[in-house]
C-alpha atoms as a PDB file:
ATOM      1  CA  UNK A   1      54.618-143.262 -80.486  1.00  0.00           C
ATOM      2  CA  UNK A   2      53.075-139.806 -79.528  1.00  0.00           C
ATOM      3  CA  UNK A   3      50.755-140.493 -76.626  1.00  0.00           C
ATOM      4  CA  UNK A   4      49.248-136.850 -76.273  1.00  0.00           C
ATOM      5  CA  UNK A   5      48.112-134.707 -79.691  1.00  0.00           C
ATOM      6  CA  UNK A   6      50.050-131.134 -79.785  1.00  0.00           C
ATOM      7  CA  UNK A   7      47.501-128.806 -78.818  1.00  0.00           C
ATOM      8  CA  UNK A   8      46.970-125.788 -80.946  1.00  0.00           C
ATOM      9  CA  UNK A   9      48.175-122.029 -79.791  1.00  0.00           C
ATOM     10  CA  UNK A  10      45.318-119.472 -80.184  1.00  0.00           C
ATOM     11  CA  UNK A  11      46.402-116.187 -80.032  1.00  0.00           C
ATOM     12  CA  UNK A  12      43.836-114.034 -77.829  1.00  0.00           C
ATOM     13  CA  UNK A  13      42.690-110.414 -79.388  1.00  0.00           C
ATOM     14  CA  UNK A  14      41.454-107.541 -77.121  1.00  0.00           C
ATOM     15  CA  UNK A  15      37.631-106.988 -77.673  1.00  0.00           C
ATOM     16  CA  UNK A  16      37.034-103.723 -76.791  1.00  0.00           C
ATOM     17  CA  UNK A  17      33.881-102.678 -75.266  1.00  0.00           C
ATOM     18  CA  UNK A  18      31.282-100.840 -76.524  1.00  0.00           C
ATOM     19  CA  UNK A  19      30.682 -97.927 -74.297  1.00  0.00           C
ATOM     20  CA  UNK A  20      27.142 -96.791 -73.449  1.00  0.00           C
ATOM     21  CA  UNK A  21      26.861 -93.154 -73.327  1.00  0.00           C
ATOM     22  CA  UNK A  22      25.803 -91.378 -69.920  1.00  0.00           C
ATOM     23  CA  UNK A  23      22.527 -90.155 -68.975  1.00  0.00           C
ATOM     24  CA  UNK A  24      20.585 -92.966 -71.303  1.00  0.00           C
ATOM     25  CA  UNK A  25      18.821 -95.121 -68.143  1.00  0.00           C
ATOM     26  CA  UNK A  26      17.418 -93.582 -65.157  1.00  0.00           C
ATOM     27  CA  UNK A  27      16.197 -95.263 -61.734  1.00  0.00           C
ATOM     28  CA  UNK A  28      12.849 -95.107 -60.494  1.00  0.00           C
ATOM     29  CA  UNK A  29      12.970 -94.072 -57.011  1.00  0.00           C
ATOM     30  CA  UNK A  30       9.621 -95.998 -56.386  1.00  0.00           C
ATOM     31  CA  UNK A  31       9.970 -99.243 -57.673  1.00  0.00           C
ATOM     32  CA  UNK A  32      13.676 -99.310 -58.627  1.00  0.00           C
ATOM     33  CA  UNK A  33      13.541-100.337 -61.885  1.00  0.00           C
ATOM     34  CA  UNK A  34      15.969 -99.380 -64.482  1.00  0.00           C
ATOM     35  CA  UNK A  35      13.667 -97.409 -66.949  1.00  0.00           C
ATOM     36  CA  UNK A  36      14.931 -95.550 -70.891  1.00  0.00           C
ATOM     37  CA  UNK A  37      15.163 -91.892 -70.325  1.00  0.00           C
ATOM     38  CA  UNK A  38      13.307 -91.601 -73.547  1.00  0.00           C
ATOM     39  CA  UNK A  39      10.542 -92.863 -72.514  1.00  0.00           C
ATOM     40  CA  UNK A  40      10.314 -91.567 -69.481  1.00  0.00           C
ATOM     41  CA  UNK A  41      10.485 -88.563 -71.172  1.00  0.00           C
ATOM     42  CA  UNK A  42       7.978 -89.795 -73.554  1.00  0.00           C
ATOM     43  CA  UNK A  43       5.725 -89.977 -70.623  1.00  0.00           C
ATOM     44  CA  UNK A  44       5.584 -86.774 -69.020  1.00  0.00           C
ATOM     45  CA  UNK A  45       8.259 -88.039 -66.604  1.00  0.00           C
ATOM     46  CA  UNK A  46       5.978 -90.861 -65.146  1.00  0.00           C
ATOM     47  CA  UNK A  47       7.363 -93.961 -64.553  1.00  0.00           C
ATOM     48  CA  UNK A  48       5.627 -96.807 -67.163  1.00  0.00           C
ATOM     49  CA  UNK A  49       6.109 -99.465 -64.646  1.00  0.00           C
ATOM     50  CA  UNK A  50       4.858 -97.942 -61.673  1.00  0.00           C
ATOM     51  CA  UNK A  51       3.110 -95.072 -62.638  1.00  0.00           C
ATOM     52  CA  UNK A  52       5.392 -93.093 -59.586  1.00  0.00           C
ATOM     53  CA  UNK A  53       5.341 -89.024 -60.823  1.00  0.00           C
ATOM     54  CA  UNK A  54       8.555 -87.916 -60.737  1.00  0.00           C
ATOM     55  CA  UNK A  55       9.255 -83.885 -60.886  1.00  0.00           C
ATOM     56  CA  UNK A  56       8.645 -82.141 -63.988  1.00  0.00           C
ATOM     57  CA  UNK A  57      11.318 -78.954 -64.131  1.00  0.00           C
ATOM     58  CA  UNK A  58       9.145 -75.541 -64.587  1.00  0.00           C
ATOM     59  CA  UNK A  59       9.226 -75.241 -67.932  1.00  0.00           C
ATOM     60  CA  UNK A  60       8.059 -78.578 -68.570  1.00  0.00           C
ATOM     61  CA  UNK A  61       5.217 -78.013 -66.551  1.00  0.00           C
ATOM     62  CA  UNK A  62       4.479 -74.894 -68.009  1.00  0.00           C
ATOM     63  CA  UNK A  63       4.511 -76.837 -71.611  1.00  0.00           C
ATOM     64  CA  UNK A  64       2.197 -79.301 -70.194  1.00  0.00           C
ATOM     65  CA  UNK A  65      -0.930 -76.282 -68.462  1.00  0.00           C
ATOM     66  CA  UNK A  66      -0.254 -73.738 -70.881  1.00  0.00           C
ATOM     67  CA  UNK A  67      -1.449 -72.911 -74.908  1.00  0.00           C
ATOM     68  CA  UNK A  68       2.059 -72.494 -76.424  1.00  0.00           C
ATOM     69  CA  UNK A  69       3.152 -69.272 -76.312  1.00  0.00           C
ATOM     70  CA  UNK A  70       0.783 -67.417 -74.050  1.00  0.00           C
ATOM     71  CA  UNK A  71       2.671 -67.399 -70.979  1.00  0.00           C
ATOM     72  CA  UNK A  72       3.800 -63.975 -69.902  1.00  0.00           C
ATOM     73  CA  UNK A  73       6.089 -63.993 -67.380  1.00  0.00           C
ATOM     74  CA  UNK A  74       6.344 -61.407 -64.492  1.00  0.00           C
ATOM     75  CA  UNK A  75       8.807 -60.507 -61.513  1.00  0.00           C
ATOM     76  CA  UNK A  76      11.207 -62.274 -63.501  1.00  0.00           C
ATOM     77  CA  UNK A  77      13.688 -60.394 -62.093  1.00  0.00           C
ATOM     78  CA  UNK A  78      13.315 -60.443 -58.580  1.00  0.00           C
ATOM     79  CA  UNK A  79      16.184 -62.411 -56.348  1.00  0.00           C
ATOM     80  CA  UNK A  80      16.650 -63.291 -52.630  1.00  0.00           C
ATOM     81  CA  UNK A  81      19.376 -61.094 -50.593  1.00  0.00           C
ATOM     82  CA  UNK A  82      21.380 -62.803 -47.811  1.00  0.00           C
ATOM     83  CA  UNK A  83      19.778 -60.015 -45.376  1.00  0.00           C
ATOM     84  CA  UNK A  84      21.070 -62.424 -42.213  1.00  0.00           C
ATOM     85  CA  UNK A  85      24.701 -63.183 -43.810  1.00  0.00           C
ATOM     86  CA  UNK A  86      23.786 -66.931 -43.243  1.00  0.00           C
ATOM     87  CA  UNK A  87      26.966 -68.969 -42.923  1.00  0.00           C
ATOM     88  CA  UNK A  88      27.489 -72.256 -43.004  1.00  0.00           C
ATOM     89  CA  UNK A  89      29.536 -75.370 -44.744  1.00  0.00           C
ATOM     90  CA  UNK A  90      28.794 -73.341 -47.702  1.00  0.00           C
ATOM     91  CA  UNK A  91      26.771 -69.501 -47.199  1.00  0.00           C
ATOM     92  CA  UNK A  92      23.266 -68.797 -48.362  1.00  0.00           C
ATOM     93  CA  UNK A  93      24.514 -65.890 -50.879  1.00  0.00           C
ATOM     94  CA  UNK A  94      27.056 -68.875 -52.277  1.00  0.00           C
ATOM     95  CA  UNK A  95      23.948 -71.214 -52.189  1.00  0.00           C
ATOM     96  CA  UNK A  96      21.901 -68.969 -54.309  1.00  0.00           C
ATOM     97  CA  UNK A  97      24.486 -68.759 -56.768  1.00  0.00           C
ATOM     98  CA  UNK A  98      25.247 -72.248 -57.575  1.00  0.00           C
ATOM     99  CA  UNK A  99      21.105 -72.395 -57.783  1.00  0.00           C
ATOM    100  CA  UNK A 100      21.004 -69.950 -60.137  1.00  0.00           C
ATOM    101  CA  UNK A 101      23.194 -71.704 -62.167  1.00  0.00           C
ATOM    102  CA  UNK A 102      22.247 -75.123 -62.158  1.00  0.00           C
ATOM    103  CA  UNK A 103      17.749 -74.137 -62.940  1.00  0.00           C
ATOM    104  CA  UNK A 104      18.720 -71.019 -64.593  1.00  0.00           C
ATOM    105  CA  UNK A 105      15.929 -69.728 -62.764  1.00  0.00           C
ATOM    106  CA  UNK A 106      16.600 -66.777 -59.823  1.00  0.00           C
ATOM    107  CA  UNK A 107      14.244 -68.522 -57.128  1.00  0.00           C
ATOM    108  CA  UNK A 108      11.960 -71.831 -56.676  1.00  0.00           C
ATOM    109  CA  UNK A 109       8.812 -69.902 -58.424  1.00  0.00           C
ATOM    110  CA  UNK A 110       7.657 -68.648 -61.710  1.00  0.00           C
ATOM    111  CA  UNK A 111       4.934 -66.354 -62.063  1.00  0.00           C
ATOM    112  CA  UNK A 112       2.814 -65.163 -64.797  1.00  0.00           C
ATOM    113  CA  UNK A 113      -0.254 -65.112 -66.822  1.00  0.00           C
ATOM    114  CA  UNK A 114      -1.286 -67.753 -69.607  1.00  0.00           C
ATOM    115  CA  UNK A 115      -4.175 -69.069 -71.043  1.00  0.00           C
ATOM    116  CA  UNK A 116      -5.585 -72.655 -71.470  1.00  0.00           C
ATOM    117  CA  UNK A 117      -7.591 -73.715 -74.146  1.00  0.00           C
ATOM    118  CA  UNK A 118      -8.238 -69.902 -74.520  1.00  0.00           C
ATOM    119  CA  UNK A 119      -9.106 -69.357 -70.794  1.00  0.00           C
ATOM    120  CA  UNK A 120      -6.867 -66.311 -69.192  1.00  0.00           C
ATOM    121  CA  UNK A 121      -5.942 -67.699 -65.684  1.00  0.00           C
ATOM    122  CA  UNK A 122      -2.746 -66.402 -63.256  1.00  0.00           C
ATOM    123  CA  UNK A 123      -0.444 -69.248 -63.001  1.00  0.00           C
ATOM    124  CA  UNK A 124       2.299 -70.212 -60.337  1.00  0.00           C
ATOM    125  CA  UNK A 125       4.844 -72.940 -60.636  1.00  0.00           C
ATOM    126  CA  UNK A 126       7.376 -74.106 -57.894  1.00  0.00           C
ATOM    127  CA  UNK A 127      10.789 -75.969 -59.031  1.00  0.00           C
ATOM    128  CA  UNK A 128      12.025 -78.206 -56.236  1.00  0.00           C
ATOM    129  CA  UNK A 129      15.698 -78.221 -57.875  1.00  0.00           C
ATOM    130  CA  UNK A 130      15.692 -74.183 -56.598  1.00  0.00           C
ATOM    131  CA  UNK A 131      17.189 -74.936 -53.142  1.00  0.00           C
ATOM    132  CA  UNK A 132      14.427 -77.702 -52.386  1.00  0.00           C
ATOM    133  CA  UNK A 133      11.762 -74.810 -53.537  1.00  0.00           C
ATOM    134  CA  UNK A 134      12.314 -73.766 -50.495  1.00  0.00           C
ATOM    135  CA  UNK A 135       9.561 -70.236 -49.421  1.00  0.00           C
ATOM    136  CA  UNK A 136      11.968 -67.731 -48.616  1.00  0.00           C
ATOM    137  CA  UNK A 137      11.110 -63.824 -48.693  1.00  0.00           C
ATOM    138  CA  UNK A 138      10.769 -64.139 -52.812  1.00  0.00           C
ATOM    139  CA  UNK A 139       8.965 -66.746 -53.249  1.00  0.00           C
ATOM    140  CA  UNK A 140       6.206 -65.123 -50.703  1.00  0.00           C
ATOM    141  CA  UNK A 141       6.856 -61.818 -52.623  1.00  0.00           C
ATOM    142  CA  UNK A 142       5.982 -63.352 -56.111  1.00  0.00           C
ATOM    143  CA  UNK A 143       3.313 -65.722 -54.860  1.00  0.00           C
ATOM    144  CA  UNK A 144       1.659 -62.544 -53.125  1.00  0.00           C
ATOM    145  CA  UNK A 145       2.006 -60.316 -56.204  1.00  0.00           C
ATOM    146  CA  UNK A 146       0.709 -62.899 -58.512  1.00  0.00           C
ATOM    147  CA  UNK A 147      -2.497 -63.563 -56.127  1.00  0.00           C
ATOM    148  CA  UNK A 148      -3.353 -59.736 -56.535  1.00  0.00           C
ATOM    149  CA  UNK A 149      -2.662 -59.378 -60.327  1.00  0.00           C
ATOM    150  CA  UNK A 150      -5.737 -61.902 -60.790  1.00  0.00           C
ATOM    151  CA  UNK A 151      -6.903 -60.219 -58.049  1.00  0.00           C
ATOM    152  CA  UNK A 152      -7.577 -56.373 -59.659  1.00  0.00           C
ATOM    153  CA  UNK A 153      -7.734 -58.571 -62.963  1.00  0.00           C
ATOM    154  CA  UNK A 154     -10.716 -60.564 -62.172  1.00  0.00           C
ATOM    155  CA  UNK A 155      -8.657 -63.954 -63.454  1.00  0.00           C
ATOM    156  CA  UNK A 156      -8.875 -67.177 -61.787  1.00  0.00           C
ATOM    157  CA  UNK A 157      -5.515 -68.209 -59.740  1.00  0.00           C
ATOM    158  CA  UNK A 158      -3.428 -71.890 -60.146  1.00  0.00           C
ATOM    159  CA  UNK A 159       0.030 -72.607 -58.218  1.00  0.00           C
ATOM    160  CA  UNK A 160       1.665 -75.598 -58.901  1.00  0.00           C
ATOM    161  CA  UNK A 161       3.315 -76.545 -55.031  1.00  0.00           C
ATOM    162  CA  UNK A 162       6.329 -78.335 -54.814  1.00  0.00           C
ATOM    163  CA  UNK A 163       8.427 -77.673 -51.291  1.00  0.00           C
ATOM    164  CA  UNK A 164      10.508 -78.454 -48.381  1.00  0.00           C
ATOM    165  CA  UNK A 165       9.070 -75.777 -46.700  1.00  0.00           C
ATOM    166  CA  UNK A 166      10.041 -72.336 -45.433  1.00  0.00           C
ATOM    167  CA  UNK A 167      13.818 -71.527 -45.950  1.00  0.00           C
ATOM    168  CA  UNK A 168      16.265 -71.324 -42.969  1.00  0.00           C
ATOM    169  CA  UNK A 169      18.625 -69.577 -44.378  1.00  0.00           C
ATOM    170  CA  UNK A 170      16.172 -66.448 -43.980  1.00  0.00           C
ATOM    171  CA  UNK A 171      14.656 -67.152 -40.546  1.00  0.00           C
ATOM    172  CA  UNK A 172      11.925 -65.216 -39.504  1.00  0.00           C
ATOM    173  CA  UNK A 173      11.634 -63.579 -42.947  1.00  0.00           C
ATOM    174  CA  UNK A 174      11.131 -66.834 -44.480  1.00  0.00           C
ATOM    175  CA  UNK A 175       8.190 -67.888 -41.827  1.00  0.00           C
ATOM    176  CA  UNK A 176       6.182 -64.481 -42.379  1.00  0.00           C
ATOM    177  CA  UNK A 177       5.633 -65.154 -46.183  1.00  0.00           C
ATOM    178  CA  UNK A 178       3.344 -67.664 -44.642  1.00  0.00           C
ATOM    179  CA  UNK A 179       0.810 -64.844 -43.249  1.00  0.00           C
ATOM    180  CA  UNK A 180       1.347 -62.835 -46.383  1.00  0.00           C
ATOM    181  CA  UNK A 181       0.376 -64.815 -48.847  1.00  0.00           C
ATOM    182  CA  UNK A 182      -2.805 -66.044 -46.946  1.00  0.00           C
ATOM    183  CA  UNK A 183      -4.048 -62.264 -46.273  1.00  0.00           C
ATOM    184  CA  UNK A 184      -3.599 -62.134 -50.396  1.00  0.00           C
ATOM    185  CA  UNK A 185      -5.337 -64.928 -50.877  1.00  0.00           C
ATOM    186  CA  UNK A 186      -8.482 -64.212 -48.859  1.00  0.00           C
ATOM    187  CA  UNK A 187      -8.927 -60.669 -50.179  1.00  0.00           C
ATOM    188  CA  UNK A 188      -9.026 -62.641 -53.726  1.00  0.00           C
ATOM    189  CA  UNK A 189     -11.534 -65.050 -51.985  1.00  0.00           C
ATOM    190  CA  UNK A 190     -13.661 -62.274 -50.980  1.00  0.00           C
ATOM    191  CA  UNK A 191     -13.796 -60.880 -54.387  1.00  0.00           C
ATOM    192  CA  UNK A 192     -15.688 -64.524 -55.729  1.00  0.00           C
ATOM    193  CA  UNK A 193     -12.726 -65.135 -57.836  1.00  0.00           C
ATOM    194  CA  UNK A 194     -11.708 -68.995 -58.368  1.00  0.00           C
ATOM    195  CA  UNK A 195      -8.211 -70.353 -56.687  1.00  0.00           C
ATOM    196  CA  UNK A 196      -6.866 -73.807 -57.570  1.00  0.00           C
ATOM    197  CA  UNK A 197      -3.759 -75.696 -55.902  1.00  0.00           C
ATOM    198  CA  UNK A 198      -1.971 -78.177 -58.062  1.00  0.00           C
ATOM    199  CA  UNK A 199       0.123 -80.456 -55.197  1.00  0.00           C
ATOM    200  CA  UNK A 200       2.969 -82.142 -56.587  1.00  0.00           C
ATOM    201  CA  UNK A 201       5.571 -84.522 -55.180  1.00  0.00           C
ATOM    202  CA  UNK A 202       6.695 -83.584 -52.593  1.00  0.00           C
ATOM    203  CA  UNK A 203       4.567 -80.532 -50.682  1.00  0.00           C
ATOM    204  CA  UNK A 204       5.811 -80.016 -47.527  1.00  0.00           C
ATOM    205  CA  UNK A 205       6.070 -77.731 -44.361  1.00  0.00           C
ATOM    206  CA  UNK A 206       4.920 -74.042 -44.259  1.00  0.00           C
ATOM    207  CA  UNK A 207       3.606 -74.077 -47.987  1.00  0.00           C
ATOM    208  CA  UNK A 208       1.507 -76.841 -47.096  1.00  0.00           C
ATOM    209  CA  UNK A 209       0.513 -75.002 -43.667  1.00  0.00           C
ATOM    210  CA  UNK A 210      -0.334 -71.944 -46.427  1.00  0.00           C
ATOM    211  CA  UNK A 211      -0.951 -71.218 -49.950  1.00  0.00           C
ATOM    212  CA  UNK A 212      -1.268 -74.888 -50.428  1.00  0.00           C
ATOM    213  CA  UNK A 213      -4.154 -75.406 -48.646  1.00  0.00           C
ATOM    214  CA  UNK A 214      -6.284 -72.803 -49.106  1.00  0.00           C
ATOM    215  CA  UNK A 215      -7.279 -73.276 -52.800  1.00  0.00           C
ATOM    216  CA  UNK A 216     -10.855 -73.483 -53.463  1.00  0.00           C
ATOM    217  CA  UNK A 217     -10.604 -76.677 -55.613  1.00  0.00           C
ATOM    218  CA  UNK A 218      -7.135 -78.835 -54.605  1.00  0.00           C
ATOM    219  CA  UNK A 219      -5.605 -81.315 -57.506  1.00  0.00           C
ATOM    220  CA  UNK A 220      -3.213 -83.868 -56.692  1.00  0.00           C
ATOM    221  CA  UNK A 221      -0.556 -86.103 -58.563  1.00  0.00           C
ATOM    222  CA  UNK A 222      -0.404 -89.913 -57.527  1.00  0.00           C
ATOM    223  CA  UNK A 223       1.717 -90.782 -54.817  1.00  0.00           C
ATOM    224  CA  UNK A 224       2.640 -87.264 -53.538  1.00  0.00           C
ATOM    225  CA  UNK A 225       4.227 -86.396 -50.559  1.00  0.00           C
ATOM    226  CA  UNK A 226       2.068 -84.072 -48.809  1.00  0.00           C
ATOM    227  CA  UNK A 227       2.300 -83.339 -45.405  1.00  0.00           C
ATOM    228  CA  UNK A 228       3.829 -80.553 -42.884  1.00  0.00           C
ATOM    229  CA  UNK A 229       6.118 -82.099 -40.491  1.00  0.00           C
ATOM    230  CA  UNK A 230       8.397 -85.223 -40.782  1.00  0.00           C
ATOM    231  CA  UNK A 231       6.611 -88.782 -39.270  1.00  0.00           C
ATOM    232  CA  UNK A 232       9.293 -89.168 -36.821  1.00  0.00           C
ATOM    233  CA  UNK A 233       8.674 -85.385 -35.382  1.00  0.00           C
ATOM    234  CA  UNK A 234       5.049 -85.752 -35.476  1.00  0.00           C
ATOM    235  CA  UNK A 235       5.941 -89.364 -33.932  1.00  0.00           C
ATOM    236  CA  UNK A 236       7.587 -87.905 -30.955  1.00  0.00           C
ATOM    237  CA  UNK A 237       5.307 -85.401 -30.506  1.00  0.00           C
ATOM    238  CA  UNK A 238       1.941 -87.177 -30.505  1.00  0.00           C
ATOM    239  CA  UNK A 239       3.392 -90.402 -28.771  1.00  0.00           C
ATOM    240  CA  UNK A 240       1.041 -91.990 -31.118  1.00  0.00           C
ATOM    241  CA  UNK A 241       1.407 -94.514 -33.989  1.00  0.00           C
ATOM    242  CA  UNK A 242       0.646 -93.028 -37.013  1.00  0.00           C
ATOM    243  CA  UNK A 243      -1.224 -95.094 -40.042  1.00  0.00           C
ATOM    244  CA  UNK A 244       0.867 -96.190 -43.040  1.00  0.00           C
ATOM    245  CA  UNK A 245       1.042 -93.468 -46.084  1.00  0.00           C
ATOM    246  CA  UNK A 246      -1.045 -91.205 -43.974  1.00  0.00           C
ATOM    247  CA  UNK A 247       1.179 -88.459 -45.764  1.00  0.00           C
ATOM    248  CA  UNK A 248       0.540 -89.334 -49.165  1.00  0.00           C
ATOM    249  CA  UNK A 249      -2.120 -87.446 -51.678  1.00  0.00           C
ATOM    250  CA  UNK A 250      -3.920 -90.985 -51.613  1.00  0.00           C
ATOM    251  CA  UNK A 251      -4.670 -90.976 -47.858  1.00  0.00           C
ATOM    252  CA  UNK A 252      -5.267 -87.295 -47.767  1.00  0.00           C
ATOM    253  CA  UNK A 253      -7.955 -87.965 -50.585  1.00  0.00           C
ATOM    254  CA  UNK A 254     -10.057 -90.753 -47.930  1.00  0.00           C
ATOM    255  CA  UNK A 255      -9.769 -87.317 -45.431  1.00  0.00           C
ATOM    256  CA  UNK A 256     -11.153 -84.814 -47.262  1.00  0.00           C
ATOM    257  CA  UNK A 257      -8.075 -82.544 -47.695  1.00  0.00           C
ATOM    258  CA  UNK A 258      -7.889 -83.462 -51.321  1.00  0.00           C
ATOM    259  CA  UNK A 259     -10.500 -83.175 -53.699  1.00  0.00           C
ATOM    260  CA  UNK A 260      -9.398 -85.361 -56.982  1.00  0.00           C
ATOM    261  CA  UNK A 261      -6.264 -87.220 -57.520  1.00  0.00           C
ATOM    262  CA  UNK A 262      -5.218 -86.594 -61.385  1.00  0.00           C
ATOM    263  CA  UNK A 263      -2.784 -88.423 -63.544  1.00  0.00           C
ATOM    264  CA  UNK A 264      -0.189 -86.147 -65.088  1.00  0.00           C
ATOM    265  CA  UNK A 265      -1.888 -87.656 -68.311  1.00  0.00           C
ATOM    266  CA  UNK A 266      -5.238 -85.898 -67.465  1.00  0.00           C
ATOM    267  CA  UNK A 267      -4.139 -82.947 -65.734  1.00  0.00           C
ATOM    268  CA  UNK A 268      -4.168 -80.187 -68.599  1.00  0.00           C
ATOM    269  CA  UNK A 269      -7.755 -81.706 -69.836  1.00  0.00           C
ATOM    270  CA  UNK A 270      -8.705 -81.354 -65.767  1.00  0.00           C
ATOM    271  CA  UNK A 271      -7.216 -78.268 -65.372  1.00  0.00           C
ATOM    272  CA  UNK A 272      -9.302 -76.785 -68.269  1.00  0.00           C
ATOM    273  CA  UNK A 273     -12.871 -78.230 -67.149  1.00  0.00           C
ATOM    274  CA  UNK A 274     -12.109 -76.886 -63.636  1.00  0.00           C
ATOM    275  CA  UNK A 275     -11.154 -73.269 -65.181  1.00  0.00           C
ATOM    276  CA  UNK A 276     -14.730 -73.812 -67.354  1.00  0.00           C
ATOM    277  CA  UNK A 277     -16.954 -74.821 -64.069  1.00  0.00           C
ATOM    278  CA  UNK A 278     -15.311 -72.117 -62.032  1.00  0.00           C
ATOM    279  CA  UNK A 279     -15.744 -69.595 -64.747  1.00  0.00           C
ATOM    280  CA  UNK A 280     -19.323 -68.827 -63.630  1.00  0.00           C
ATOM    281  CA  UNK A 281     -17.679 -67.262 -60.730  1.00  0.00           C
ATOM    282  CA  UNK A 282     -16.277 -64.201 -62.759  1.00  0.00           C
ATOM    283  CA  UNK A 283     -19.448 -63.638 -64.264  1.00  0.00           C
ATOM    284  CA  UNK A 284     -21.104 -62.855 -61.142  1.00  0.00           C
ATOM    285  CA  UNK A 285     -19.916 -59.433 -59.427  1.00  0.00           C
ATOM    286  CA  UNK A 286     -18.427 -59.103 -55.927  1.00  0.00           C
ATOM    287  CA  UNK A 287     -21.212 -58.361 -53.352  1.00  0.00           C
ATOM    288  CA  UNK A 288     -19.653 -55.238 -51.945  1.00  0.00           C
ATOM    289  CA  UNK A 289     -19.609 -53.819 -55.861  1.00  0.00           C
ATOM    290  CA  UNK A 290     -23.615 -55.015 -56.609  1.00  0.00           C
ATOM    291  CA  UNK A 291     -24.370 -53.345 -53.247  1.00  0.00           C
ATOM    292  CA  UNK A 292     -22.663 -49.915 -54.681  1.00  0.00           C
ATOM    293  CA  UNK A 293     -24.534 -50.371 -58.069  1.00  0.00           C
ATOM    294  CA  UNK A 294     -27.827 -50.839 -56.617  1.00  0.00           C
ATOM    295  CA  UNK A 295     -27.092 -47.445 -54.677  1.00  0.00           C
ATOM    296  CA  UNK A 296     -27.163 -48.879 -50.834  1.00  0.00           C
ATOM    297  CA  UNK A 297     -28.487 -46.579 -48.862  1.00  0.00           C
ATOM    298  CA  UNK A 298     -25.782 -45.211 -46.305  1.00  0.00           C
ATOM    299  CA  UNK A 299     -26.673 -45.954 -42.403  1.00  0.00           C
ATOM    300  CA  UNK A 300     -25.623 -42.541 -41.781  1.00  0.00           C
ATOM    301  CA  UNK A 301     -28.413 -40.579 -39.449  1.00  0.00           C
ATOM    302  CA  UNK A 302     -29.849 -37.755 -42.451  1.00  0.00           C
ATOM    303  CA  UNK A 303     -29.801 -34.137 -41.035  1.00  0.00           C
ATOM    304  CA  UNK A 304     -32.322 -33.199 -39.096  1.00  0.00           C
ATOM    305  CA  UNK A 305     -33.880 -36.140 -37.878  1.00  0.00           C
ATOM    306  CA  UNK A 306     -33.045 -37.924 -34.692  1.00  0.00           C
ATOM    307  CA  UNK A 307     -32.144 -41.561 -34.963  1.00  0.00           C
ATOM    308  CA  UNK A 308     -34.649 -43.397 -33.105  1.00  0.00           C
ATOM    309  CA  UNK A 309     -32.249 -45.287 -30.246  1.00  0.00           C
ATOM    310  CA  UNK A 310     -33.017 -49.456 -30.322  1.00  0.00           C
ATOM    311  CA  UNK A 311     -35.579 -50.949 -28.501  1.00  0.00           C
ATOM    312  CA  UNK A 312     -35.273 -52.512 -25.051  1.00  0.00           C
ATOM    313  CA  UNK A 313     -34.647 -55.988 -24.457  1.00  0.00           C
ATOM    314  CA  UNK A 314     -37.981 -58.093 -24.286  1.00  0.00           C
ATOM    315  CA  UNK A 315     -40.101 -54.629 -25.122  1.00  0.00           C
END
């Protein structure tokens, strides 16, 4: 009698896995969540679970402020020299190399002129893959250039900030771009011409202590980092505790530093009602030229005739 039934022998097949191909899920860095490329592409790089703004490459951003086709690019072909033979794990002339390669770009900025919805403006746009976007003697250069071309133009002026700061590997070079492009700036300010700063994630350091904050009208994203020194620097310098997100485009906002926090959603239709407001400006002349048209009479004493010499105090 057979106590115990034979047992059948299954033979066992490999399955082989199906392989997902690379590059089809990305992280959020803000909430974490595991999110399909495609539709973070879909939406303009903006996270659909917690609307966090991650970076938009140059291009993309130029897609997104531009009419297609309009943009017209100049100083394409300026680069950064290692004047200071900057060495390190890896040198600053091998550091701009493997930059160039990976953007495809030859520094952190773009410059040009475009239109929107038919408006002419100068536009500016800073790629934080280009060595952190660090401002090094080019990006000051470019920045400075593009400032007077709407300058003697009459057009009205948008950079797009995105920055670690001022760039090391040039030293002093890198911190004087700071006083450049703010002399640039004000002689466009004095000629009643419109400037607008688009801050991005993250704006730090000596752009911030710059060109990014002396726009006439200053646009946000969500969530930015904004801010010029790290919290544990300003920490140890202040010996005093700081409030929570006090470097973020939100906080900033409450203090008057920022004047409108804009989804990337909104920010072409923004960008184009703040280019319509602001175009009353370039209707209106500088004072200096009105002055010259009206024929201003010159304070120069006429031949001939003494100039009568002011009157005492309390005459």
């Amino acid at each position: 009698m057979q106590l115990f039934k034979r047992r059948n022998k299954y033979s066992t097949l490999p399955v082989k896995k199906k392989e997902i191909p690379q590059g089809l899920w990305d992280k959020c860095k803000n909430c974490n969540e595991v999110v399909y490329r495609k539709l973070l592409k879909e939406n303009l790089n903006v996270c659909p679970k917690c609307n966090f703004h991650h970076p938009l490459d140059v291009w993309e951003r130029m897609d997104l402020l531009t009419d297609k086709g309009s943009f017209m690019q100049i100083d394409e072909g300026m680069e950064s020299v290692d004047t200071l033979k900057f060495e390190g794990v890896a040198s600053y002339a091998e550091k701009l190399e493997s930059n160039k390669r990976k953007t495809g770009m030859n520094d952190a900025i773009v410059c040009g002129t475009a239109t929107l919805d038919g408006r002419p403006f100068a536009l500016g746009v800073m790629d934080f893959r280009f060595l952190g976007a660090s401002m090094g003697s080019v990006v000051g250069e470019k920045v400075t250039r593009l400032t007077e071309l709407a300058t003697s133009r009459r057009l009205p002026l948008v950079i797009v900030t995105a920055s670690g700061g001022a760039r090391m590997y040039e030293g002093m070079l890198s911190l004087m771009q700071m006083a450049k492009t703010s002399g640039a700036l004000q002689r466009h300010k004095q000629q009643n011409l419109p400037y607008i700063v688009v801050m991005t994630h993250p704006t730090t350091a000596g752009v911030t202590a710059s060109f990014a904050s002396l726009g006439d009208l200053t646009l946000a994203e969500p969530k930015a980092l904004i801010g010029f020194a790290g919290p544990r620097v300003i920490k140890d310098t202040t010996q005093a505790e700081l409030p929570e997100g006090f470097q973020t485009s939100e906080f900033l906002l409450k203090k008057g530093m920022i004047d409108r926090i804009v989804n990337r959603s909104e920010l072409r239709k923004e960008l184009s009602l703040c280019l319509e407001y602001l175009g009353s400006w370039l209707l209106s002349e500088p004072a200096a030229q009105k002055e010259d048209a009206k024929g201003k009479k010159s304070t120069k004493p006429k031949k001939g005739k003494k100039q009568k010499a002011p009157a005492p105090l309390g005459a």
